[in-house]
PDB file of N, CA and C in Angstrom:
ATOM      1  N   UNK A   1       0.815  -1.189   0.000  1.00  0.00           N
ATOM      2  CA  UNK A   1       0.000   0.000   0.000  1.00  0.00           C
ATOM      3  C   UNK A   1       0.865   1.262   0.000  1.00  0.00           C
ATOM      4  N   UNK A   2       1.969   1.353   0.518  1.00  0.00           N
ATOM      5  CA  UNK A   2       2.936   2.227   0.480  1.00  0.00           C
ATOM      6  C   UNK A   2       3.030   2.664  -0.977  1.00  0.00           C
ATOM      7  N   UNK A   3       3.358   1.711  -1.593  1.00  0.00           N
ATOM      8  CA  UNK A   3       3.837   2.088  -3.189  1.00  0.00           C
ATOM      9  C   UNK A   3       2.931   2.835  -3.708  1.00  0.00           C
ATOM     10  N   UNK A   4       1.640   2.569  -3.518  1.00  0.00           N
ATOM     11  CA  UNK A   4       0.348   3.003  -4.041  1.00  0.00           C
ATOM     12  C   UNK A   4       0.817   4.768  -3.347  1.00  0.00           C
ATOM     13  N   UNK A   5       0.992   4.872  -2.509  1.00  0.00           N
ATOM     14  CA  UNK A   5       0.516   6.476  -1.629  1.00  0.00           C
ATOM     15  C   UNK A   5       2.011   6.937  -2.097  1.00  0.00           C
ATOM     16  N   UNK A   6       3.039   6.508  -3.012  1.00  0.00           N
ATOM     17  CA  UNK A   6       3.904   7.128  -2.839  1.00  0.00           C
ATOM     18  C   UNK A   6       3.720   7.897  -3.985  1.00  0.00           C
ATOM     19  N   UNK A   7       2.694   8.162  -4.640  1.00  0.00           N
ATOM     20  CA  UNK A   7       2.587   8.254  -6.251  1.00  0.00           C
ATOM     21  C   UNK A   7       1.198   9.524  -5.949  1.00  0.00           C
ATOM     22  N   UNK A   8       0.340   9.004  -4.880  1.00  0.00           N
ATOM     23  CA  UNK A   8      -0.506  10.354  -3.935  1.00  0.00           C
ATOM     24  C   UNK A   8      -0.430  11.666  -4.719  1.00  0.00           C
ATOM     25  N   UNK A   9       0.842  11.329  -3.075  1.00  0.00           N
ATOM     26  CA  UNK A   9       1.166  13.166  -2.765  1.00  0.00           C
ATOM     27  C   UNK A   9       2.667  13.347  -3.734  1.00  0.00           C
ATOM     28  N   UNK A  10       2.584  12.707  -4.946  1.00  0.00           N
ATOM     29  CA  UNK A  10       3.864  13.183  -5.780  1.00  0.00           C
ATOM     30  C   UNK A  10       5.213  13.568  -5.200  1.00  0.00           C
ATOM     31  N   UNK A  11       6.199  13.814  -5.187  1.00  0.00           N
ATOM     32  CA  UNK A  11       7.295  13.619  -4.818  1.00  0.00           C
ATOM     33  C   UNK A  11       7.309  13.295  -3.526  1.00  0.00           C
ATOM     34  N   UNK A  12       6.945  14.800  -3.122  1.00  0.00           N
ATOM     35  CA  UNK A  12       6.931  14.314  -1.227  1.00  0.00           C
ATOM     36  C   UNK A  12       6.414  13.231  -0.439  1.00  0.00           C
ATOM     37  N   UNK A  13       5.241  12.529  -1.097  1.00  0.00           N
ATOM     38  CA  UNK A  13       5.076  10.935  -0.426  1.00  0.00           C
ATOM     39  C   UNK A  13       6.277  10.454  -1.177  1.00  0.00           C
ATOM     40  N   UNK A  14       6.791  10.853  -2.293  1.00  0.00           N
ATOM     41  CA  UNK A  14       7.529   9.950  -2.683  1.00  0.00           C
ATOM     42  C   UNK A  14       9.577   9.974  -1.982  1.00  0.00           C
ATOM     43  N   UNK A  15       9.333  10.914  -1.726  1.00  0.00           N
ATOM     44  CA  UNK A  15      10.479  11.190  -0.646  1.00  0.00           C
ATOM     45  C   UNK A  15      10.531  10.834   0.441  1.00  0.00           C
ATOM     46  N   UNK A  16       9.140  10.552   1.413  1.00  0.00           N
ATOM     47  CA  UNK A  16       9.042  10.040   2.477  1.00  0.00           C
ATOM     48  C   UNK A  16       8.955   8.713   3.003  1.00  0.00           C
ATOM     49  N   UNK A  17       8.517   8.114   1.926  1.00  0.00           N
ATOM     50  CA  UNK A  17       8.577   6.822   1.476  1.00  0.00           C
ATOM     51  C   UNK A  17       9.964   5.831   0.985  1.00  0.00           C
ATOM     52  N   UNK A  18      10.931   6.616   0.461  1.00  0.00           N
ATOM     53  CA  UNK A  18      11.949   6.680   0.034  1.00  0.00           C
ATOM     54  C   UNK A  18      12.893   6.517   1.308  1.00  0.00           C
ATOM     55  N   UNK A  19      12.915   7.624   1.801  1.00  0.00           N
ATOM     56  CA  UNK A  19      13.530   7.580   3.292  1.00  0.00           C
ATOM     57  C   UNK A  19      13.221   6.381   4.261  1.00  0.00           C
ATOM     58  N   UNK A  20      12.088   6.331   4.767  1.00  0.00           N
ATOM     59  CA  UNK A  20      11.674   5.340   5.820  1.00  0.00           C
ATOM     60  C   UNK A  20      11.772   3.934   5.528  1.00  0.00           C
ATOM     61  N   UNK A  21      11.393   3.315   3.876  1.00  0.00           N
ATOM     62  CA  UNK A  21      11.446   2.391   3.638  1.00  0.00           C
ATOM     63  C   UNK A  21      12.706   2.255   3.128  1.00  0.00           C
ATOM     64  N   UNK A  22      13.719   1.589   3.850  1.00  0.00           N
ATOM     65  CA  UNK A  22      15.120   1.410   3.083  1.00  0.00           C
ATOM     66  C   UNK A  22      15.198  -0.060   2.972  1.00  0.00           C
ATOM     67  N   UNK A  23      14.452  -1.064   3.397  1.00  0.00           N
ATOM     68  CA  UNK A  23      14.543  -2.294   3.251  1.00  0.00           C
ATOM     69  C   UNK A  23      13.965  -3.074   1.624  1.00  0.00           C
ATOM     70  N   UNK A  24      12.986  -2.258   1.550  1.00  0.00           N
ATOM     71  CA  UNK A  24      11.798  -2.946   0.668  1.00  0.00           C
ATOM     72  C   UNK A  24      12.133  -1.973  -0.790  1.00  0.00           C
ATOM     73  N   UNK A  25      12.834  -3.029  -1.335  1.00  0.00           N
ATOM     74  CA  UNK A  25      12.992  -2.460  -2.799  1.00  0.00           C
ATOM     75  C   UNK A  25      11.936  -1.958  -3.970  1.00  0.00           C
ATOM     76  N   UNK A  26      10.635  -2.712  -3.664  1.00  0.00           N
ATOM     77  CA  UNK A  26       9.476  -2.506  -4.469  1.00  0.00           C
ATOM     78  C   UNK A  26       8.681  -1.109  -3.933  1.00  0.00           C
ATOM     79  N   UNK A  27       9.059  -0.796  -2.836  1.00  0.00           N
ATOM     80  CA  UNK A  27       8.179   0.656  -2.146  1.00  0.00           C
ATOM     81  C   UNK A  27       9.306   1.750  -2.811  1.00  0.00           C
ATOM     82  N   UNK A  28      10.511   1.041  -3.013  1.00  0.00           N
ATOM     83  CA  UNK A  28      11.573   2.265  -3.070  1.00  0.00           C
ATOM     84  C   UNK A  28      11.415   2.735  -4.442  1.00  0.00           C
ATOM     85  N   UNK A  29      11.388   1.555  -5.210  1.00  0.00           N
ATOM     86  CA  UNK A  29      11.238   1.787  -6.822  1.00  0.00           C
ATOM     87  C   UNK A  29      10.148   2.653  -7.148  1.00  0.00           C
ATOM     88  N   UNK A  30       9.084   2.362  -6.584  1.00  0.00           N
ATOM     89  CA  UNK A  30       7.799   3.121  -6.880  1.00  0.00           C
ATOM     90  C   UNK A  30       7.870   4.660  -6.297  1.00  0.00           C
ATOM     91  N   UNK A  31       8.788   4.958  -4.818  1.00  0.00           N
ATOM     92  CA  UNK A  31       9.422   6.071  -4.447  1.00  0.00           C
ATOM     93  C   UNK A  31       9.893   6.918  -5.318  1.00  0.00           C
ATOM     94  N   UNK A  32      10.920   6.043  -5.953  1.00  0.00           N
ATOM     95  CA  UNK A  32      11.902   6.961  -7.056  1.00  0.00           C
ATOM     96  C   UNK A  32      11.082   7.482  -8.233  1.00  0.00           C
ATOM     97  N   UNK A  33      10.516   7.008  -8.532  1.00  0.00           N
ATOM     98  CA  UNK A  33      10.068   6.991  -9.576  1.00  0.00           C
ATOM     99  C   UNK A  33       8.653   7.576  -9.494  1.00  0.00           C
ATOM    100  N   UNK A  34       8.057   8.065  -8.661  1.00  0.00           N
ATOM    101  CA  UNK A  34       7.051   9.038  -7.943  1.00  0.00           C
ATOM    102  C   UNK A  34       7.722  10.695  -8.318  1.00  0.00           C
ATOM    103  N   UNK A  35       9.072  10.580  -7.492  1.00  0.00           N
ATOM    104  CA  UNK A  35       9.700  11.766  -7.412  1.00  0.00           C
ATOM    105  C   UNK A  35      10.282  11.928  -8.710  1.00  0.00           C
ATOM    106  N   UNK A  36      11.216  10.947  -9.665  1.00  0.00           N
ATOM    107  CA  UNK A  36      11.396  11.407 -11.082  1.00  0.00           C
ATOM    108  C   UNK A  36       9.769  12.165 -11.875  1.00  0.00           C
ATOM    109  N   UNK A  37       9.140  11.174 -11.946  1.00  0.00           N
ATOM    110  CA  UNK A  37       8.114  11.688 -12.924  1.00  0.00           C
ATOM    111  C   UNK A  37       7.418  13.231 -11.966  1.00  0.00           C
ATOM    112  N   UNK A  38       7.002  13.241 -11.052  1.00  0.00           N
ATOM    113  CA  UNK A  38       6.400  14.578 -10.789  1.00  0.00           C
ATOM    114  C   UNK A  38       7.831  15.877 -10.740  1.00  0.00           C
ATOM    115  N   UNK A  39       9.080  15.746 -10.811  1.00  0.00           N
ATOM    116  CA  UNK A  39       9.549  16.902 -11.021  1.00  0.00           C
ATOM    117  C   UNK A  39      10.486  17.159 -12.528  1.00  0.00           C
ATOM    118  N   UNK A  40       9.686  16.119 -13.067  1.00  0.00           N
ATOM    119  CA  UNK A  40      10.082  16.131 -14.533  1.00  0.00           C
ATOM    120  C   UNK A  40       8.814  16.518 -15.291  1.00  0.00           C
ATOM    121  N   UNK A  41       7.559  15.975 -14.224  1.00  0.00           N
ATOM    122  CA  UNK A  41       6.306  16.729 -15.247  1.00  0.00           C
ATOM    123  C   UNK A  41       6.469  18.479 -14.842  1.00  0.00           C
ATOM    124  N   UNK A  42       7.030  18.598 -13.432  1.00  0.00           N
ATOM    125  CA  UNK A  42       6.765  20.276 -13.473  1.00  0.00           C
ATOM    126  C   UNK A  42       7.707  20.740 -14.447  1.00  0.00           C
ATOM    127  N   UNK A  43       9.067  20.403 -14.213  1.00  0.00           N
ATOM    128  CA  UNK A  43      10.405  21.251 -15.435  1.00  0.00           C
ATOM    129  C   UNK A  43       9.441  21.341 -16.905  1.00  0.00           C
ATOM    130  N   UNK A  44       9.129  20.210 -17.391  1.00  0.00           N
ATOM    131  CA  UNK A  44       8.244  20.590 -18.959  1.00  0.00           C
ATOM    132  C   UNK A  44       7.156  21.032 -18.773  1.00  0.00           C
ATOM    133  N   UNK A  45       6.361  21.187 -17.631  1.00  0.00           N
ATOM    134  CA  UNK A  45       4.934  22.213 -17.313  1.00  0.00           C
ATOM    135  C   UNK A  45       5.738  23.682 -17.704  1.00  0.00           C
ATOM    136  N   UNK A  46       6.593  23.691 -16.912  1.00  0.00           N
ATOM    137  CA  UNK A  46       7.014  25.063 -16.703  1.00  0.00           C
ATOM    138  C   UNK A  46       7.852  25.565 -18.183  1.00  0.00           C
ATOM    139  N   UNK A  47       8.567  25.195 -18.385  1.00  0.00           N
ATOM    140  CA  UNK A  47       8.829  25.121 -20.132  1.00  0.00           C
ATOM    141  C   UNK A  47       8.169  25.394 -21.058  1.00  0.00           C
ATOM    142  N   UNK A  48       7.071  24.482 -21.135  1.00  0.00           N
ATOM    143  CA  UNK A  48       6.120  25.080 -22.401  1.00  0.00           C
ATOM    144  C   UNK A  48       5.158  25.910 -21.684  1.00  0.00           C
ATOM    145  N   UNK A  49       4.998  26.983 -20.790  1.00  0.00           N
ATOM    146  CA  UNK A  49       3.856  27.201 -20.440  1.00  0.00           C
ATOM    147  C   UNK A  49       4.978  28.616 -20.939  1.00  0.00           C
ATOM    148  N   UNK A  50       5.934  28.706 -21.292  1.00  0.00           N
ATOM    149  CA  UNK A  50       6.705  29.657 -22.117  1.00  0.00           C
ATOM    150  C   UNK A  50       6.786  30.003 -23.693  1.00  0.00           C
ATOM    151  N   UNK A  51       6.184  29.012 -24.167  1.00  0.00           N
ATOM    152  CA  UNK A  51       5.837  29.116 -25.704  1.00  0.00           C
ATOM    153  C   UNK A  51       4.540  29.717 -25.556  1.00  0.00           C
ATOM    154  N   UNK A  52       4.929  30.453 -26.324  1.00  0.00           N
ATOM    155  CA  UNK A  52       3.683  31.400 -26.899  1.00  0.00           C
ATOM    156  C   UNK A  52       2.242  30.732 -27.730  1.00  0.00           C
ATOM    157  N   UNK A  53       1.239  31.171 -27.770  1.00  0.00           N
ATOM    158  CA  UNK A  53       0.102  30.899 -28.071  1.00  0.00           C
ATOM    159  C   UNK A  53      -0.216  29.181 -27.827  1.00  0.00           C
ATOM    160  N   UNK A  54       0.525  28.485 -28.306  1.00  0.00           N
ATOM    161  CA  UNK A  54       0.032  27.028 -27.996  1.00  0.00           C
ATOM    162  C   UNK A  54       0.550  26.555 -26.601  1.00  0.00           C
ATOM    163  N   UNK A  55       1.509  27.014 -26.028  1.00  0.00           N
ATOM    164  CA  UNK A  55       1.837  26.228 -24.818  1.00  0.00           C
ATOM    165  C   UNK A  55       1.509  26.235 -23.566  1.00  0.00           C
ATOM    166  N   UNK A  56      -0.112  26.777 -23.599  1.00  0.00           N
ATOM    167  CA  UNK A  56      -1.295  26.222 -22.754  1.00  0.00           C
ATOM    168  C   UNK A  56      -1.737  24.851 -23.000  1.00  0.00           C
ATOM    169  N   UNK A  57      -1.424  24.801 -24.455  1.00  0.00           N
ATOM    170  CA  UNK A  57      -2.528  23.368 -24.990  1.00  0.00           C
ATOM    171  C   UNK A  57      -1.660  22.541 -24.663  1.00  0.00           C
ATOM    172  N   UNK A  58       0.050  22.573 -24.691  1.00  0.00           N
ATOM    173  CA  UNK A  58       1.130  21.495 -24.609  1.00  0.00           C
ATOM    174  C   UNK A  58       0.943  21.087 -23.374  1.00  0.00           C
ATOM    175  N   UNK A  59       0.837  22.060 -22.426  1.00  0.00           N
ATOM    176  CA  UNK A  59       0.362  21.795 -21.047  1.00  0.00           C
ATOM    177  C   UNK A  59      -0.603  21.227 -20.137  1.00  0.00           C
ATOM    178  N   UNK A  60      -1.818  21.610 -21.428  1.00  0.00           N
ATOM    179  CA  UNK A  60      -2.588  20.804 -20.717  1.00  0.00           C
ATOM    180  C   UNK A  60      -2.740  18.820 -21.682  1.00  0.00           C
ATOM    181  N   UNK A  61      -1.889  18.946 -22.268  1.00  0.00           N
ATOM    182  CA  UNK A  61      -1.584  17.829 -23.091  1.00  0.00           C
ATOM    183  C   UNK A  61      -1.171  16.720 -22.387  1.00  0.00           C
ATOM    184  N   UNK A  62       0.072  17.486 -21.746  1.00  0.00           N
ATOM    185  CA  UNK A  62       1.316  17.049 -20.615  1.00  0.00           C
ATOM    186  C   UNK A  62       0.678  16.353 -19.524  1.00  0.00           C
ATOM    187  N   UNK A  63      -0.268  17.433 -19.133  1.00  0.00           N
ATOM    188  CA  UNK A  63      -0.969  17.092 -17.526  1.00  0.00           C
ATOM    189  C   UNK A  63      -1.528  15.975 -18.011  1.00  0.00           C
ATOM    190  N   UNK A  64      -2.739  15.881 -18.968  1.00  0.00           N
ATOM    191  CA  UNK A  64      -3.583  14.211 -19.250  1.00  0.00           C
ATOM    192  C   UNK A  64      -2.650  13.602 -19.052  1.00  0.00           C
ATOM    193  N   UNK A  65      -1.512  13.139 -20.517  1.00  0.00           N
ATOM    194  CA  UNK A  65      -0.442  12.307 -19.928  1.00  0.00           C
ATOM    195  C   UNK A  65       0.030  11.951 -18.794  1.00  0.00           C
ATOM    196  N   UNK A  66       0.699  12.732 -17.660  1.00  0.00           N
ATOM    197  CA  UNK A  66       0.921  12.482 -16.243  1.00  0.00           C
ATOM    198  C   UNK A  66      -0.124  11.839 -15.431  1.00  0.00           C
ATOM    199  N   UNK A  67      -1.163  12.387 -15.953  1.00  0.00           N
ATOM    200  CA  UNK A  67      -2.457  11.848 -15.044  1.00  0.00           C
ATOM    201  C   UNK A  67      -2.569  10.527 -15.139  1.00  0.00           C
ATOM    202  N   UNK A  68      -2.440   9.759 -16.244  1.00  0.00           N
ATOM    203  CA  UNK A  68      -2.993   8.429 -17.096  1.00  0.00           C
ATOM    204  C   UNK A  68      -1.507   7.687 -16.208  1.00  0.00           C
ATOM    205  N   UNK A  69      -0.166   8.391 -16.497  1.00  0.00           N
ATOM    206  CA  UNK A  69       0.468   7.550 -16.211  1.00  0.00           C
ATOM    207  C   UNK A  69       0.914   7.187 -14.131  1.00  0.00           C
ATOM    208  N   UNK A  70       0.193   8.401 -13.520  1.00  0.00           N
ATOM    209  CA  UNK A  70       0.385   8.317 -12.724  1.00  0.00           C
ATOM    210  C   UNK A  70      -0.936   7.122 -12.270  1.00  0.00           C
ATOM    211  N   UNK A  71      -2.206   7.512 -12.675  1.00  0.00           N
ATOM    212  CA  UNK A  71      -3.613   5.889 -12.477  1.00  0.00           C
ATOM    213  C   UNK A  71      -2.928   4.634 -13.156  1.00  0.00           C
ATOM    214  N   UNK A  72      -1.928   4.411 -14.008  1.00  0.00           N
ATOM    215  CA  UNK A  72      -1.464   2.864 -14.336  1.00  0.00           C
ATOM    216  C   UNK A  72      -0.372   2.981 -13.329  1.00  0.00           C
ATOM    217  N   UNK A  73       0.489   3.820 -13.042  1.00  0.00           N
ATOM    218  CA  UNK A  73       1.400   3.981 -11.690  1.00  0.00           C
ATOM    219  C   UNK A  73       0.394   3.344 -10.111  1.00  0.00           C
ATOM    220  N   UNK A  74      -0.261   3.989 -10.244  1.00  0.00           N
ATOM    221  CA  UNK A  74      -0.826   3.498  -8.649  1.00  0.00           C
ATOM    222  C   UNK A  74      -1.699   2.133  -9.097  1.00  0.00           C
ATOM    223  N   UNK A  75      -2.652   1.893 -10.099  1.00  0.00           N
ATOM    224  CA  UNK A  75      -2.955   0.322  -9.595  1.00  0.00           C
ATOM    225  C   UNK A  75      -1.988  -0.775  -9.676  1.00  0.00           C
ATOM    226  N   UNK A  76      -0.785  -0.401 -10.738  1.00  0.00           N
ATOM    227  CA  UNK A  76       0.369  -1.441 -10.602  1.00  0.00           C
ATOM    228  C   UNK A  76       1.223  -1.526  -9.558  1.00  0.00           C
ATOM    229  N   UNK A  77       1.322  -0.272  -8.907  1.00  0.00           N
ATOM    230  CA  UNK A  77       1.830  -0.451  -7.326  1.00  0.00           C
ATOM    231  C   UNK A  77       0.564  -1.299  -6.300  1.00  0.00           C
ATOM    232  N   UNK A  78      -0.870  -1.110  -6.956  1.00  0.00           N
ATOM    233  CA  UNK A  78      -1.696  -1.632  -5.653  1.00  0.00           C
ATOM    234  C   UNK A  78      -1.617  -3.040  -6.252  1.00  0.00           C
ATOM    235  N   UNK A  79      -1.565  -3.365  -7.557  1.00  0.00           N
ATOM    236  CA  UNK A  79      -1.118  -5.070  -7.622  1.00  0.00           C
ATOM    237  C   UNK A  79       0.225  -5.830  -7.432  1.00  0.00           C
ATOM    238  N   UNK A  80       0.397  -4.632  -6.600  1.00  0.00           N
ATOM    239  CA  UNK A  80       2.139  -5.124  -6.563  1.00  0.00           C
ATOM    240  C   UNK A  80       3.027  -5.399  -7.667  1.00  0.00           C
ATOM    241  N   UNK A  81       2.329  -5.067  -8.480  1.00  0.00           N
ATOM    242  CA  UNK A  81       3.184  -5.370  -9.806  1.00  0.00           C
ATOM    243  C   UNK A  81       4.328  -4.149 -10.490  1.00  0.00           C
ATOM    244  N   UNK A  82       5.757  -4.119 -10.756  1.00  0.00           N
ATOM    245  CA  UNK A  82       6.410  -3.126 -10.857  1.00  0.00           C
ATOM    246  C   UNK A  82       6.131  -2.573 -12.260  1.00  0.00           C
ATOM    247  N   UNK A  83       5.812  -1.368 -12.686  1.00  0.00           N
ATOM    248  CA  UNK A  83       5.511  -1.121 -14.148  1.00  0.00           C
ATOM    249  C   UNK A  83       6.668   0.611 -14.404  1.00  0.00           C
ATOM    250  N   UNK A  84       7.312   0.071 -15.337  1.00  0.00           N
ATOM    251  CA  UNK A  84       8.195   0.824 -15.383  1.00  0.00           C
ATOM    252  C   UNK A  84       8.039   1.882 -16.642  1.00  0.00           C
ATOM    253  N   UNK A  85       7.918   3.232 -15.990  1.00  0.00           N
ATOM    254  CA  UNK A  85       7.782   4.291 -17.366  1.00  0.00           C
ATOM    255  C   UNK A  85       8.781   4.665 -17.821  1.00  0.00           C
ATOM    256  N   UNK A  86       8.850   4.112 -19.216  1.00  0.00           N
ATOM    257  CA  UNK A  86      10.233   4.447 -20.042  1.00  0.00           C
ATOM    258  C   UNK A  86      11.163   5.500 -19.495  1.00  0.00           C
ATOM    259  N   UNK A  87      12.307   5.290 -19.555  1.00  0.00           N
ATOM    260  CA  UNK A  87      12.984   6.105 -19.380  1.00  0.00           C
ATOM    261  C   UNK A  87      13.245   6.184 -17.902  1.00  0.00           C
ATOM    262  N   UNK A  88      12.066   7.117 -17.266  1.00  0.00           N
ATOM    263  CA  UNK A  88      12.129   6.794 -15.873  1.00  0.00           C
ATOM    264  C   UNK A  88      12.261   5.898 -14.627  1.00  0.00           C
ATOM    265  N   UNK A  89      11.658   4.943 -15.598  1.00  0.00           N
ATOM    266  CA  UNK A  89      11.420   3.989 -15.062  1.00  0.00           C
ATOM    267  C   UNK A  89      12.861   3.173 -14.625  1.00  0.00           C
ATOM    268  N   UNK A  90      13.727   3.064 -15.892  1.00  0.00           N
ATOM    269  CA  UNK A  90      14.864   2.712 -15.450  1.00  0.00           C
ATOM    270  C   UNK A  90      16.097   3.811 -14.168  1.00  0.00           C
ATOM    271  N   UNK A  91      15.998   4.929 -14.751  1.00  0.00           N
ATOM    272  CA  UNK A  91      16.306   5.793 -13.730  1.00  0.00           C
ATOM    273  C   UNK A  91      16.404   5.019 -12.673  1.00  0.00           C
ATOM    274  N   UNK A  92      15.103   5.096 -11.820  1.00  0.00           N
ATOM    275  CA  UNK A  92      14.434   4.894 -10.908  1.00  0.00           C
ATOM    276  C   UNK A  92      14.769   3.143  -9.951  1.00  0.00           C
ATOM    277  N   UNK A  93      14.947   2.405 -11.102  1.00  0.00           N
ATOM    278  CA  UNK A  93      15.762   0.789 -10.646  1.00  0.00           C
ATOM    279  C   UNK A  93      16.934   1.144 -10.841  1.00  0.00           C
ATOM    280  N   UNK A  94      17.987   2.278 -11.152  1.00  0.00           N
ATOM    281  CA  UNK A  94      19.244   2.120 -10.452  1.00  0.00           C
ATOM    282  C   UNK A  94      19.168   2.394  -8.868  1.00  0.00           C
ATOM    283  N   UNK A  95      18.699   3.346  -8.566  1.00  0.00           N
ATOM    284  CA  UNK A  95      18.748   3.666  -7.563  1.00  0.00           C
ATOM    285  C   UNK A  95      18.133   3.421  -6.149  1.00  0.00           C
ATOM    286  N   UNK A  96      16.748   1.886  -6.600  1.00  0.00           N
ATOM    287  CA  UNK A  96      16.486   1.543  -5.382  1.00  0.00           C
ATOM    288  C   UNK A  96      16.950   0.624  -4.053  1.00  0.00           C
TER     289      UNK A  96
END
């Protein structure tokens, strides 16, 4: 259930989670990787919300995306199952 709430409150469950759980590699992975994807969705929120005329729409493009991947993020943490988002995903298994 941890894994599930670490994905919540976006980084900061995912930092807190990170910290406390140092045993359990599957809470940690889902940790890391909580905190990659939510401060990688803000850096490109904040980016295109700098392009002119369309980069409201990129933004709100961005956000669906994050959203979708953060609901297959939390039921694959609530099936215990590890689901890894490209890129991040690996990130995220070096370091648990």
């Amino acid at each position: 259930m941890a894994a599930l709430i670490s994905y919540i409150g976006g980084f900061v469950t995912g930092i807190i989670f990170f910290f406390l759980e140092k045993d359990n590699k599957f809470i940690r992975f889902h940790a890391i990787q909580s905190i990659i994807l939510t401060v990688a969705w803000l850096i490109v929120k904040y980016v295109l919300g700098y392009i002119p005329f369309i980069g409201w729409l990129l933004v709100l493009l961005v956000n669906g995306l994050v959203l979708a991947l953060w609901i297959v993020c939390m039921v694959k943490a609530y099936q215990k199952q590890t689901f890894k988002i490209p890129v991040i995903g690996d990130l995220a298994d070096q370091y648990k």
